[in-house]
PDB file of N, CA and C in Angstrom:
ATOM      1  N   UNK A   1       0.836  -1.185   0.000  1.00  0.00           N
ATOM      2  CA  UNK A   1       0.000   0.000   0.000  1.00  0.00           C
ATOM      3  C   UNK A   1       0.880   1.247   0.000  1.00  0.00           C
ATOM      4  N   UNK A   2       0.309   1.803  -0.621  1.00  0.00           N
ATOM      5  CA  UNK A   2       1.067   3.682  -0.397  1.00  0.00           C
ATOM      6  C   UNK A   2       0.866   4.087   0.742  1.00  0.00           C
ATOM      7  N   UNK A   3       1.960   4.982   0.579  1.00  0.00           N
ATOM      8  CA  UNK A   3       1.801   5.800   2.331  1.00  0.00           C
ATOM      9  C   UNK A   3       0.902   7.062   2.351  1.00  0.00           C
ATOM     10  N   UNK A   4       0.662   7.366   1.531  1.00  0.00           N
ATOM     11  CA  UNK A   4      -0.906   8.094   1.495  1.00  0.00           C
ATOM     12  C   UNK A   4      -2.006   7.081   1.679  1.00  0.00           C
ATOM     13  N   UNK A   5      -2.106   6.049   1.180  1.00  0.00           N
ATOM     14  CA  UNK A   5      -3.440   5.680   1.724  1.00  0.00           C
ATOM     15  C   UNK A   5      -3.208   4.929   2.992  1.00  0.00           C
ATOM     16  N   UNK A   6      -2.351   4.327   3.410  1.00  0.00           N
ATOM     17  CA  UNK A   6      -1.688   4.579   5.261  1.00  0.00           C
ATOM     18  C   UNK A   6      -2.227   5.456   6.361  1.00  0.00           C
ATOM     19  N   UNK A   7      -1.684   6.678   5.622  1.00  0.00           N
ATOM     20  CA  UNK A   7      -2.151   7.316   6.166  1.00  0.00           C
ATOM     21  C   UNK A   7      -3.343   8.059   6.484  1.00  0.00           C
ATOM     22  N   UNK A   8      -4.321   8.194   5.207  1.00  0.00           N
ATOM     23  CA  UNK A   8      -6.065   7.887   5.862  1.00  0.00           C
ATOM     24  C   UNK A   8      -6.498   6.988   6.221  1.00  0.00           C
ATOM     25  N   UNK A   9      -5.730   5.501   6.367  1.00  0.00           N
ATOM     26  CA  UNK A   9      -6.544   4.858   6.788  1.00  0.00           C
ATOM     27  C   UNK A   9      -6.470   5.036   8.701  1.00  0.00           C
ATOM     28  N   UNK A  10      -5.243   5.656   9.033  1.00  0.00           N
ATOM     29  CA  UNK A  10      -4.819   5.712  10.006  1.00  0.00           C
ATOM     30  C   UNK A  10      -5.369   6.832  10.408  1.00  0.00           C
ATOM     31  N   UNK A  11      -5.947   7.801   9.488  1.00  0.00           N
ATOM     32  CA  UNK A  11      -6.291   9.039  10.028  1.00  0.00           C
ATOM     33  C   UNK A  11      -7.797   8.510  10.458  1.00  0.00           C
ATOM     34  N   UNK A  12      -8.482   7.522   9.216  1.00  0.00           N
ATOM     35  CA  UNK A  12      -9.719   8.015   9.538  1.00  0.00           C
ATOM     36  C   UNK A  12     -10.282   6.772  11.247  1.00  0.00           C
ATOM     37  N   UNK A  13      -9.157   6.191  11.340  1.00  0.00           N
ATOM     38  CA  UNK A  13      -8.671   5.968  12.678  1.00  0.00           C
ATOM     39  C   UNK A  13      -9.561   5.824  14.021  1.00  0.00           C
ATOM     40  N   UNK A  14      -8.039   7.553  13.947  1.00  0.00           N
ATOM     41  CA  UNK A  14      -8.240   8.014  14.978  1.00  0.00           C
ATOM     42  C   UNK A  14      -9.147   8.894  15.025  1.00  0.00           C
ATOM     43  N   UNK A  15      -9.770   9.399  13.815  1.00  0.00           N
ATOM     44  CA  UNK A  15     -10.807  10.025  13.952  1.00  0.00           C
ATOM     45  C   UNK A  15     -12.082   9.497  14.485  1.00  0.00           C
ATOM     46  N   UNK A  16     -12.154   8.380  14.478  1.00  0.00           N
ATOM     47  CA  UNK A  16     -13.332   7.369  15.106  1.00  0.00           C
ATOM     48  C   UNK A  16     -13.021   7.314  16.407  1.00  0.00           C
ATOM     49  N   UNK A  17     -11.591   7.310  16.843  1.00  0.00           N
ATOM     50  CA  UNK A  17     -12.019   7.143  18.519  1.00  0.00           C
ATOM     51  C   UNK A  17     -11.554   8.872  19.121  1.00  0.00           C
ATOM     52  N   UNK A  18     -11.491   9.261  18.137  1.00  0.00           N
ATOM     53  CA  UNK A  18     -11.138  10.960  18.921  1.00  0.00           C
ATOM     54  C   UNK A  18     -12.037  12.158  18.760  1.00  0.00           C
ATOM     55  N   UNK A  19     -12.714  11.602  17.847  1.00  0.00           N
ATOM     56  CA  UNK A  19     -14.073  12.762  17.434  1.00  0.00           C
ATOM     57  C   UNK A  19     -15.508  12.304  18.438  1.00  0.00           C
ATOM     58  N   UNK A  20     -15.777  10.963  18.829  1.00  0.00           N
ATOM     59  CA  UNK A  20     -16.576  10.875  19.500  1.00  0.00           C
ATOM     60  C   UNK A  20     -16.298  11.233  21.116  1.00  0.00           C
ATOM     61  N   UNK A  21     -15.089  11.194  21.382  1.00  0.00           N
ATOM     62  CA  UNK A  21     -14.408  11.566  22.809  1.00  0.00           C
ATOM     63  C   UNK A  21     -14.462  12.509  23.330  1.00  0.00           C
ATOM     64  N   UNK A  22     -14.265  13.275  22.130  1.00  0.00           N
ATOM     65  CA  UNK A  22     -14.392  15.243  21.852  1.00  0.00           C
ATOM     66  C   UNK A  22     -15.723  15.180  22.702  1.00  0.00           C
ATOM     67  N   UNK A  23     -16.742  14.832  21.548  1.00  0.00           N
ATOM     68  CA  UNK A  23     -18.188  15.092  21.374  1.00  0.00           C
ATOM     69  C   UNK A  23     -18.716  14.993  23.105  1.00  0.00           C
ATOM     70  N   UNK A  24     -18.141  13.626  23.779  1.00  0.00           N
ATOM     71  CA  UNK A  24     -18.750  13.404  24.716  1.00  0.00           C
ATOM     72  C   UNK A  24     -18.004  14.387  26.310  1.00  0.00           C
ATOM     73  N   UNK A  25     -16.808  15.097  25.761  1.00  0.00           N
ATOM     74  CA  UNK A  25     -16.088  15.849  26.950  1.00  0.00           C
ATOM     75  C   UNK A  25     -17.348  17.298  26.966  1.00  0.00           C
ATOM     76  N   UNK A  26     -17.502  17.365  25.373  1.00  0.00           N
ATOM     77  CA  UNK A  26     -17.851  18.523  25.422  1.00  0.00           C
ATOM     78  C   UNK A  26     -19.626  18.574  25.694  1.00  0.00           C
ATOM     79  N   UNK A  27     -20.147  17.797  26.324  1.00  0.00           N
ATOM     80  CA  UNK A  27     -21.722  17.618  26.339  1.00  0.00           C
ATOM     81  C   UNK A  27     -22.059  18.435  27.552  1.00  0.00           C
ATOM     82  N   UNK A  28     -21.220  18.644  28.605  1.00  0.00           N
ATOM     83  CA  UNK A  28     -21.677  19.488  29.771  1.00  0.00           C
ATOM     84  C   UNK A  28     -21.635  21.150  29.442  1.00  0.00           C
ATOM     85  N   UNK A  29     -20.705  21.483  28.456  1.00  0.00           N
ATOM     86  CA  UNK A  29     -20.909  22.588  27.726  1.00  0.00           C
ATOM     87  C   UNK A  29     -21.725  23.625  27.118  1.00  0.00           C
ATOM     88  N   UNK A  30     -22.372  21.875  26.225  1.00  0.00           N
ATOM     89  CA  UNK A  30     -23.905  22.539  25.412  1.00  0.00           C
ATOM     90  C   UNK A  30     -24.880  22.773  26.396  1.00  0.00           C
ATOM     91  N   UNK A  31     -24.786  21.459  27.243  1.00  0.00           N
ATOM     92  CA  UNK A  31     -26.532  21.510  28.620  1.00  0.00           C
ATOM     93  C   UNK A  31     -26.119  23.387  28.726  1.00  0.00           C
ATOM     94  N   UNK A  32     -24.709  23.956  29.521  1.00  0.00           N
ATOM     95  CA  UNK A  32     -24.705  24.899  29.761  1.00  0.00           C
ATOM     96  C   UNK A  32     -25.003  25.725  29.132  1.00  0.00           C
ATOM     97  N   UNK A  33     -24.737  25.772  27.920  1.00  0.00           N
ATOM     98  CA  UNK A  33     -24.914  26.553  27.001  1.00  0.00           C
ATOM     99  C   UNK A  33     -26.216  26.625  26.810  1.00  0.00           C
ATOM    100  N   UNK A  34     -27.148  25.594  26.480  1.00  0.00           N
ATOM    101  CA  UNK A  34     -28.817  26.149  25.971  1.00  0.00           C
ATOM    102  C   UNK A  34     -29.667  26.349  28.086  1.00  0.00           C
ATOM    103  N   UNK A  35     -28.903  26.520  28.948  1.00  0.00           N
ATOM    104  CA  UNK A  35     -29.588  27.073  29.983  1.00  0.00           C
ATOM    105  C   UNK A  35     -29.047  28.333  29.888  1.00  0.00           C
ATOM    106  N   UNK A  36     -27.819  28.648  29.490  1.00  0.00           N
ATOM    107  CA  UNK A  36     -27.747  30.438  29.485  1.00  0.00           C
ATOM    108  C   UNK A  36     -29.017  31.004  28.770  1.00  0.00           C
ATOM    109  N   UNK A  37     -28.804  30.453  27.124  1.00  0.00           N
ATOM    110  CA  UNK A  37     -29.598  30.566  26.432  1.00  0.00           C
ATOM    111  C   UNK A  37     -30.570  30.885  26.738  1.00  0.00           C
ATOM    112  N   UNK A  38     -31.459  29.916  27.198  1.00  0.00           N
ATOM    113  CA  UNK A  38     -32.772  30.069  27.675  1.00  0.00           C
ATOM    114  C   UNK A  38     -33.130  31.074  29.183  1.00  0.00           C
ATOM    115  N   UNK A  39     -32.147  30.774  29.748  1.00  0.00           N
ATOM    116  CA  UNK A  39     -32.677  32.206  30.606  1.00  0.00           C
ATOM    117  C   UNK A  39     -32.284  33.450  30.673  1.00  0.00           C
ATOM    118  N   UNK A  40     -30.897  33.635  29.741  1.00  0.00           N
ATOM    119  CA  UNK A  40     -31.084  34.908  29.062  1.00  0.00           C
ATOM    120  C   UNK A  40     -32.399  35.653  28.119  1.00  0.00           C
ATOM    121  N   UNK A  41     -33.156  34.402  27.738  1.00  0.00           N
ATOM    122  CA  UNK A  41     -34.163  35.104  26.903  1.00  0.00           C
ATOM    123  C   UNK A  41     -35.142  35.380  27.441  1.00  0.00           C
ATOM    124  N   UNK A  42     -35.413  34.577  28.501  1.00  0.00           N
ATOM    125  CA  UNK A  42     -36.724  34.551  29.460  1.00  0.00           C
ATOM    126  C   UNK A  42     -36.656  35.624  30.583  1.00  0.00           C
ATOM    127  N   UNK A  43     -35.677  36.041  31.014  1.00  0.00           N
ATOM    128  CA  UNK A  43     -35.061  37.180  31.504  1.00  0.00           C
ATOM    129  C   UNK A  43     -35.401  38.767  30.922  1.00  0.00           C
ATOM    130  N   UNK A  44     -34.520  38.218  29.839  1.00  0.00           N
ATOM    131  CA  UNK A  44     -34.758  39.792  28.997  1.00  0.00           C
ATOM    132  C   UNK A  44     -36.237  39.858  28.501  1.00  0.00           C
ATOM    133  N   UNK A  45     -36.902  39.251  28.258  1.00  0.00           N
ATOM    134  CA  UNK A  45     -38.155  39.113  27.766  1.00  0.00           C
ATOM    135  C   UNK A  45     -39.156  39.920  29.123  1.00  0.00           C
ATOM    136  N   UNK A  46     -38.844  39.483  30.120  1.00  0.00           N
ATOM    137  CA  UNK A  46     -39.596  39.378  31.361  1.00  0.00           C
ATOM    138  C   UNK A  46     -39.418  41.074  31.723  1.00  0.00           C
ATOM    139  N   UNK A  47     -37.757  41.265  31.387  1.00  0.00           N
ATOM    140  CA  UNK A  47     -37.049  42.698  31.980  1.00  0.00           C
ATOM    141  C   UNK A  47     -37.987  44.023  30.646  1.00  0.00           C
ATOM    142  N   UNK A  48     -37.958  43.469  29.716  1.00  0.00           N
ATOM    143  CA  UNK A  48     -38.343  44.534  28.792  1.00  0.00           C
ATOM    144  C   UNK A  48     -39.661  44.623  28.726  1.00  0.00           C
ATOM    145  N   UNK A  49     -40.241  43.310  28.552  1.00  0.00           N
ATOM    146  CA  UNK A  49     -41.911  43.428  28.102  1.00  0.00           C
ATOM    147  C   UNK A  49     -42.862  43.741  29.774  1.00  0.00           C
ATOM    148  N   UNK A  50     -42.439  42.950  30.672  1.00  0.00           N
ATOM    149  CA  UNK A  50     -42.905  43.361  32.379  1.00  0.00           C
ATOM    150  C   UNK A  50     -42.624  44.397  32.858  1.00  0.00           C
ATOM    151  N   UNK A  51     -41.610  44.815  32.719  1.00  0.00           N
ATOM    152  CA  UNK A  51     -40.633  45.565  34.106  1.00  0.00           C
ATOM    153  C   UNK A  51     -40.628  46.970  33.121  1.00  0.00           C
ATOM    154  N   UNK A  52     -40.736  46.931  31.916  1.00  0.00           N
ATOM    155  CA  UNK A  52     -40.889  47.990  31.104  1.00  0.00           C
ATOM    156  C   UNK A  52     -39.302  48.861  30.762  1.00  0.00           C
ATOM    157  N   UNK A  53     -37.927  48.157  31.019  1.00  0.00           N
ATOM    158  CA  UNK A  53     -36.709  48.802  30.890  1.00  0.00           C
ATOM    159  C   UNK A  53     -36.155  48.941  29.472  1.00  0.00           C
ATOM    160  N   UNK A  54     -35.533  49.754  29.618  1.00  0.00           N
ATOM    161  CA  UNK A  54     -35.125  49.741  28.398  1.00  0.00           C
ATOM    162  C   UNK A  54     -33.813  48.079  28.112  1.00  0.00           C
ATOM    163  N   UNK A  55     -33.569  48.093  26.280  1.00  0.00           N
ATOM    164  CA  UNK A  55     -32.437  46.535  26.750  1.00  0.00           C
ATOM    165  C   UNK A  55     -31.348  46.485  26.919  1.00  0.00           C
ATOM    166  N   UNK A  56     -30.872  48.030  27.075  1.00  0.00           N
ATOM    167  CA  UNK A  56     -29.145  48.668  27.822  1.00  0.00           C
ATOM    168  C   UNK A  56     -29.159  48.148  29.089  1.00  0.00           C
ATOM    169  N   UNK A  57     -30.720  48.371  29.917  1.00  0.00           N
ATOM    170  CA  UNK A  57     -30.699  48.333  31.052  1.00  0.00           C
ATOM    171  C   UNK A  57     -30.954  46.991  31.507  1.00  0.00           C
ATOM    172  N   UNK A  58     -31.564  45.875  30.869  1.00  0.00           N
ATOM    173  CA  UNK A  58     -32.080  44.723  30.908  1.00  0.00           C
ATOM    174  C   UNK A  58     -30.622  44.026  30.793  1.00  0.00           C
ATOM    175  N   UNK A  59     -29.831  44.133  29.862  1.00  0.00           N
ATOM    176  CA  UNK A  59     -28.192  43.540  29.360  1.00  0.00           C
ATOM    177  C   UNK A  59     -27.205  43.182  30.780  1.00  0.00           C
ATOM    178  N   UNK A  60     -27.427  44.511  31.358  1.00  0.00           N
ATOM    179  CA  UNK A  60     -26.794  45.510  32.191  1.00  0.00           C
ATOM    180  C   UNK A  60     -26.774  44.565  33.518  1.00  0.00           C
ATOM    181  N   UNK A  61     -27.809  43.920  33.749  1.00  0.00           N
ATOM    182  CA  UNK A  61     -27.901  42.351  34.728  1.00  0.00           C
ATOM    183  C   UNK A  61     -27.312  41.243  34.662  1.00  0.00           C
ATOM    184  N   UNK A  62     -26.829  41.113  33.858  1.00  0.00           N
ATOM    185  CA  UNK A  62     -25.956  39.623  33.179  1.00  0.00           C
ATOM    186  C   UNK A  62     -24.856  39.918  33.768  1.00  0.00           C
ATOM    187  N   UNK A  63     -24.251  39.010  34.427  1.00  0.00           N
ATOM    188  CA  UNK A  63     -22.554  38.905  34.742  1.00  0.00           C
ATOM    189  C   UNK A  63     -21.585  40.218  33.849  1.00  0.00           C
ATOM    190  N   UNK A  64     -20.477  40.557  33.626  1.00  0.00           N
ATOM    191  CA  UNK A  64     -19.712  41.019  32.777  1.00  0.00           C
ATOM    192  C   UNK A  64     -19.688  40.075  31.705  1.00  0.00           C
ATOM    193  N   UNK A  65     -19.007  38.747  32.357  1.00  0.00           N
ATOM    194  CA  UNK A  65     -18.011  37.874  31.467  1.00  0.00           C
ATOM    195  C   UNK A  65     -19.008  37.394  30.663  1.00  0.00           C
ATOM    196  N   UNK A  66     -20.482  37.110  30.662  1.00  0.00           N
ATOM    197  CA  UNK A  66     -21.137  36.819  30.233  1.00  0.00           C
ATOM    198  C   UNK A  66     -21.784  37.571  28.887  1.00  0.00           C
ATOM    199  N   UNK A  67     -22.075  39.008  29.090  1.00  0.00           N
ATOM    200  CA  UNK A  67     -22.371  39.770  28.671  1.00  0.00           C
ATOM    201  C   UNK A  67     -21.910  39.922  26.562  1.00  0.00           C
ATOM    202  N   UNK A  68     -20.886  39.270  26.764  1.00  0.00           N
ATOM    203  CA  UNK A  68     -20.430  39.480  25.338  1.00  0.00           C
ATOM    204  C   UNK A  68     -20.184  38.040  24.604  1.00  0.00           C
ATOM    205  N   UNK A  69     -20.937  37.259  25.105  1.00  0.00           N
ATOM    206  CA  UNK A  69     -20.977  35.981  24.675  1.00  0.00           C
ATOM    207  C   UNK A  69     -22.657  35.507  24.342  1.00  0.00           C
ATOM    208  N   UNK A  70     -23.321  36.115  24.775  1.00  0.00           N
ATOM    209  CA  UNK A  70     -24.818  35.523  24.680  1.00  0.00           C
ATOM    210  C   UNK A  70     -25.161  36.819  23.624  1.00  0.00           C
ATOM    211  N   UNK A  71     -25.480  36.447  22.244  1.00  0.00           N
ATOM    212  CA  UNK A  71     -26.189  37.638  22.126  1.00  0.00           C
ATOM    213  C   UNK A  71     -28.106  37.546  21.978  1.00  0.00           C
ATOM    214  N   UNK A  72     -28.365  38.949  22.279  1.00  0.00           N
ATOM    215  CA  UNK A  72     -29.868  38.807  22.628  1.00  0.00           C
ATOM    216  C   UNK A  72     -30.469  39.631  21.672  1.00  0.00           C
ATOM    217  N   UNK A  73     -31.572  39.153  21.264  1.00  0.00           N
ATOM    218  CA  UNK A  73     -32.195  40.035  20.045  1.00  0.00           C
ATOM    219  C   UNK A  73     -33.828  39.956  20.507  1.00  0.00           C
ATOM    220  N   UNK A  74     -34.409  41.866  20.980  1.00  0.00           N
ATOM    221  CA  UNK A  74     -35.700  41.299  20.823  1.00  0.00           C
ATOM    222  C   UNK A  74     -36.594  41.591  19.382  1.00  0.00           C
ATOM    223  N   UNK A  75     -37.414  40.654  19.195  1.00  0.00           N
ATOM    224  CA  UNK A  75     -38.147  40.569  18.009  1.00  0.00           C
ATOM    225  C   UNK A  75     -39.358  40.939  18.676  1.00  0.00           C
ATOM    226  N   UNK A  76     -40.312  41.960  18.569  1.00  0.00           N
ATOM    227  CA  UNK A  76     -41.601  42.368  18.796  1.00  0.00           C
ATOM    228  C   UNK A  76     -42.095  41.693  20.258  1.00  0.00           C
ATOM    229  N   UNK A  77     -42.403  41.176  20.265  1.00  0.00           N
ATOM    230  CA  UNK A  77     -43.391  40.416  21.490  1.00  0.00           C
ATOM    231  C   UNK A  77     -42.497  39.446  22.694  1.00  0.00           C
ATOM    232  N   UNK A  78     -41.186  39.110  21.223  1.00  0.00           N
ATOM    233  CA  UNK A  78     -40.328  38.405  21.786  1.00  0.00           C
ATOM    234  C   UNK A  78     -38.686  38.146  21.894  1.00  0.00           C
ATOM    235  N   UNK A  79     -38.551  37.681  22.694  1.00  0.00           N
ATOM    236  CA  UNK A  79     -36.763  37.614  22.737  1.00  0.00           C
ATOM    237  C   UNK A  79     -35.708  36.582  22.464  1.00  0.00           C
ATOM    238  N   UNK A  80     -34.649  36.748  21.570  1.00  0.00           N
ATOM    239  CA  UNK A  80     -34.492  35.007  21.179  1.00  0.00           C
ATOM    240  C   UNK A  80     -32.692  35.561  22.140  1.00  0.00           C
ATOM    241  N   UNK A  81     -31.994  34.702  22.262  1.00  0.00           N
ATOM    242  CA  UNK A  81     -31.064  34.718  22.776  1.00  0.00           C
ATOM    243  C   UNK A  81     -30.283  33.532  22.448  1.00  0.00           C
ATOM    244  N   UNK A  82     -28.842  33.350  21.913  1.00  0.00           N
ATOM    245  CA  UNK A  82     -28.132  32.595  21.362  1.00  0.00           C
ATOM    246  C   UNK A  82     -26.800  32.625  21.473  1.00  0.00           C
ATOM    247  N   UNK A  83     -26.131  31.721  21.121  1.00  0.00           N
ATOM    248  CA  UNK A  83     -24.358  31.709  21.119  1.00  0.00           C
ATOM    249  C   UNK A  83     -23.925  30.714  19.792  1.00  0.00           C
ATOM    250  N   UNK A  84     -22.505  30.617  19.977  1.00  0.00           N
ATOM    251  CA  UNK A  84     -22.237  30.274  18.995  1.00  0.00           C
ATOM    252  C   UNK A  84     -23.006  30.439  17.384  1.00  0.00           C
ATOM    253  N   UNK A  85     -22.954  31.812  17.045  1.00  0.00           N
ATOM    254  CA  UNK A  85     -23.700  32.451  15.951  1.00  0.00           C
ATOM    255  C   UNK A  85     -24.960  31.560  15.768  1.00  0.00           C
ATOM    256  N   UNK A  86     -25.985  31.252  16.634  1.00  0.00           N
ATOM    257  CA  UNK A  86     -27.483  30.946  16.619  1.00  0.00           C
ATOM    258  C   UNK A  86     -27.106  29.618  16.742  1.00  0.00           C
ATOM    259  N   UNK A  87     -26.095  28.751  16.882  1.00  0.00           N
ATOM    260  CA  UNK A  87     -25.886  27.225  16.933  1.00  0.00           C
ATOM    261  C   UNK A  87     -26.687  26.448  18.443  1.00  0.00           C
ATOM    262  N   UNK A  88     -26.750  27.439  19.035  1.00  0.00           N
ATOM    263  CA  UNK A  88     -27.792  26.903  20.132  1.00  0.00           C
ATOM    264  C   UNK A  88     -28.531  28.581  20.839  1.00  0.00           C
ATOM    265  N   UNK A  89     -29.855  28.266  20.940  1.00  0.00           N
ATOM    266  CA  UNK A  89     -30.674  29.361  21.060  1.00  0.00           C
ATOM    267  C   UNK A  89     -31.635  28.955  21.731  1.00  0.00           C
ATOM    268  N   UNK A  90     -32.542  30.192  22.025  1.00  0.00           N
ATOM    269  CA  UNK A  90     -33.963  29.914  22.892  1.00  0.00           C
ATOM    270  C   UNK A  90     -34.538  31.424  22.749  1.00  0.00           C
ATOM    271  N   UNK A  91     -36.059  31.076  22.710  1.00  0.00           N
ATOM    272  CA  UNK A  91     -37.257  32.469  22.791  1.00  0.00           C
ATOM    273  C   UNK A  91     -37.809  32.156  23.811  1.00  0.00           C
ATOM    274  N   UNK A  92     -38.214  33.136  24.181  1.00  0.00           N
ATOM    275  CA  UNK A  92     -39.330  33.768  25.332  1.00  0.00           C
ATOM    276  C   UNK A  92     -40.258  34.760  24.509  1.00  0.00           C
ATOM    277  N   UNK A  93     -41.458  34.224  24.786  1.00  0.00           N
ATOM    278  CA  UNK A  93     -42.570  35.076  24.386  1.00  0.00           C
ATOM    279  C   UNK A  93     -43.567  35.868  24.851  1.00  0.00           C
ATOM    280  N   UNK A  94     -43.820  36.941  24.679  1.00  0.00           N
ATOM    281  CA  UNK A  94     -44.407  37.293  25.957  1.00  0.00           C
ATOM    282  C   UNK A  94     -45.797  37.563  25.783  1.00  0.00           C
ATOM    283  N   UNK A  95     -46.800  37.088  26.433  1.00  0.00           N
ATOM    284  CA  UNK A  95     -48.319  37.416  26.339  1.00  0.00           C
ATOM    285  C   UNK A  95     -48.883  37.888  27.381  1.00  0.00           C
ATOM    286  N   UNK A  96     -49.687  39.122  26.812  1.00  0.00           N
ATOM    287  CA  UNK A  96     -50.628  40.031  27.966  1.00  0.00           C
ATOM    288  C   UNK A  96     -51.361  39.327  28.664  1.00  0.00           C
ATOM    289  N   UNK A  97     -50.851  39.660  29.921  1.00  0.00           N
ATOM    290  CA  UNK A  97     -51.432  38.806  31.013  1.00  0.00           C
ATOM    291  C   UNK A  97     -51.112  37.671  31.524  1.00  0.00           C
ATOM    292  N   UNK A  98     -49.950  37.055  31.087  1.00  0.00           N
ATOM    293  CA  UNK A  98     -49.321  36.151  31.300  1.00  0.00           C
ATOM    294  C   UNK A  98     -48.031  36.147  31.810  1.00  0.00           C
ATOM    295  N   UNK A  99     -47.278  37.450  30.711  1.00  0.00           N
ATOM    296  CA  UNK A  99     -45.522  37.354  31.472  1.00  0.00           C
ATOM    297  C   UNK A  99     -45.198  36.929  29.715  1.00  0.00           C
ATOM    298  N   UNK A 100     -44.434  36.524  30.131  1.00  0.00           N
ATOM    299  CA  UNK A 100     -43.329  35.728  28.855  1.00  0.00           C
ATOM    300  C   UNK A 100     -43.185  34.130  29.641  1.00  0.00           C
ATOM    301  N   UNK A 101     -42.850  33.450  28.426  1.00  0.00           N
ATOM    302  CA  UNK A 101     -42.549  32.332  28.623  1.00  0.00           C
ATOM    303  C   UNK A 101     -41.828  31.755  27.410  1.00  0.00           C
ATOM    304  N   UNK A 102     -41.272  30.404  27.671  1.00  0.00           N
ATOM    305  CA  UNK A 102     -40.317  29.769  26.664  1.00  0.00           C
ATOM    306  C   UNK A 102     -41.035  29.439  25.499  1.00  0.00           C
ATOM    307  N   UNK A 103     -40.329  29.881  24.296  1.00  0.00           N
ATOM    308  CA  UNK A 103     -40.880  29.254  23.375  1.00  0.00           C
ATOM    309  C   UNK A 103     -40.841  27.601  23.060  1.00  0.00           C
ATOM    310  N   UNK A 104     -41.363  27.603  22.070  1.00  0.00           N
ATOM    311  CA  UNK A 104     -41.060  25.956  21.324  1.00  0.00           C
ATOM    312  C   UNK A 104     -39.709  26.534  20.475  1.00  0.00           C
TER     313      UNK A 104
END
């Protein structure tokens, strides 16, 4: 055999036992990640559409370190909040007389 094909076979390997290893170090990450998510949105949703603040002032509650990692967008009624450029996200919606709550 050539040493090019050696070497994918060797690559595609270790890619079988090192890409799923990844996947599974990094699973406490995501949980974290879609609970920021989600209660950054349910938050800001609650802070703008309830509490009536402006979303300088609603932002302005989040940790520092946090602050430039979640971004929050409200859309009319509602608030979506995300990381990793929308790769994991969550809405809060808010209805009169109700508050906001999580979307689907």
């Amino acid at each position: 055999m050539s040493r090019k094909r050696w070497m994918l076979i060797i690559g595609v390997a270790l890619a079988g036992v090192v890409l799923p290893g990844l996947i599974w170090s990094l699973q406490d990450e995501v949980t974290y990640a879609r609970i920021a998510t989600t209660y950054a949105a349910k938050q800001t949703c609650s802070c703008l559409h309830v509490s009536g603040r402006a979303l300088e002032s609603c932002l302005a509650d989040f940790p520092s370190e946090g602050q430039g990692l979640i971004d929050v967008k409200p859309e009319g009624q509602s608030v979506r909040a995300s990381v990793l450029f929308g790769a994991i996200s969550a809405e809060a919606i808010y209805e009169d007389g109700f508050g906001c709550a999580i979307g689907g």
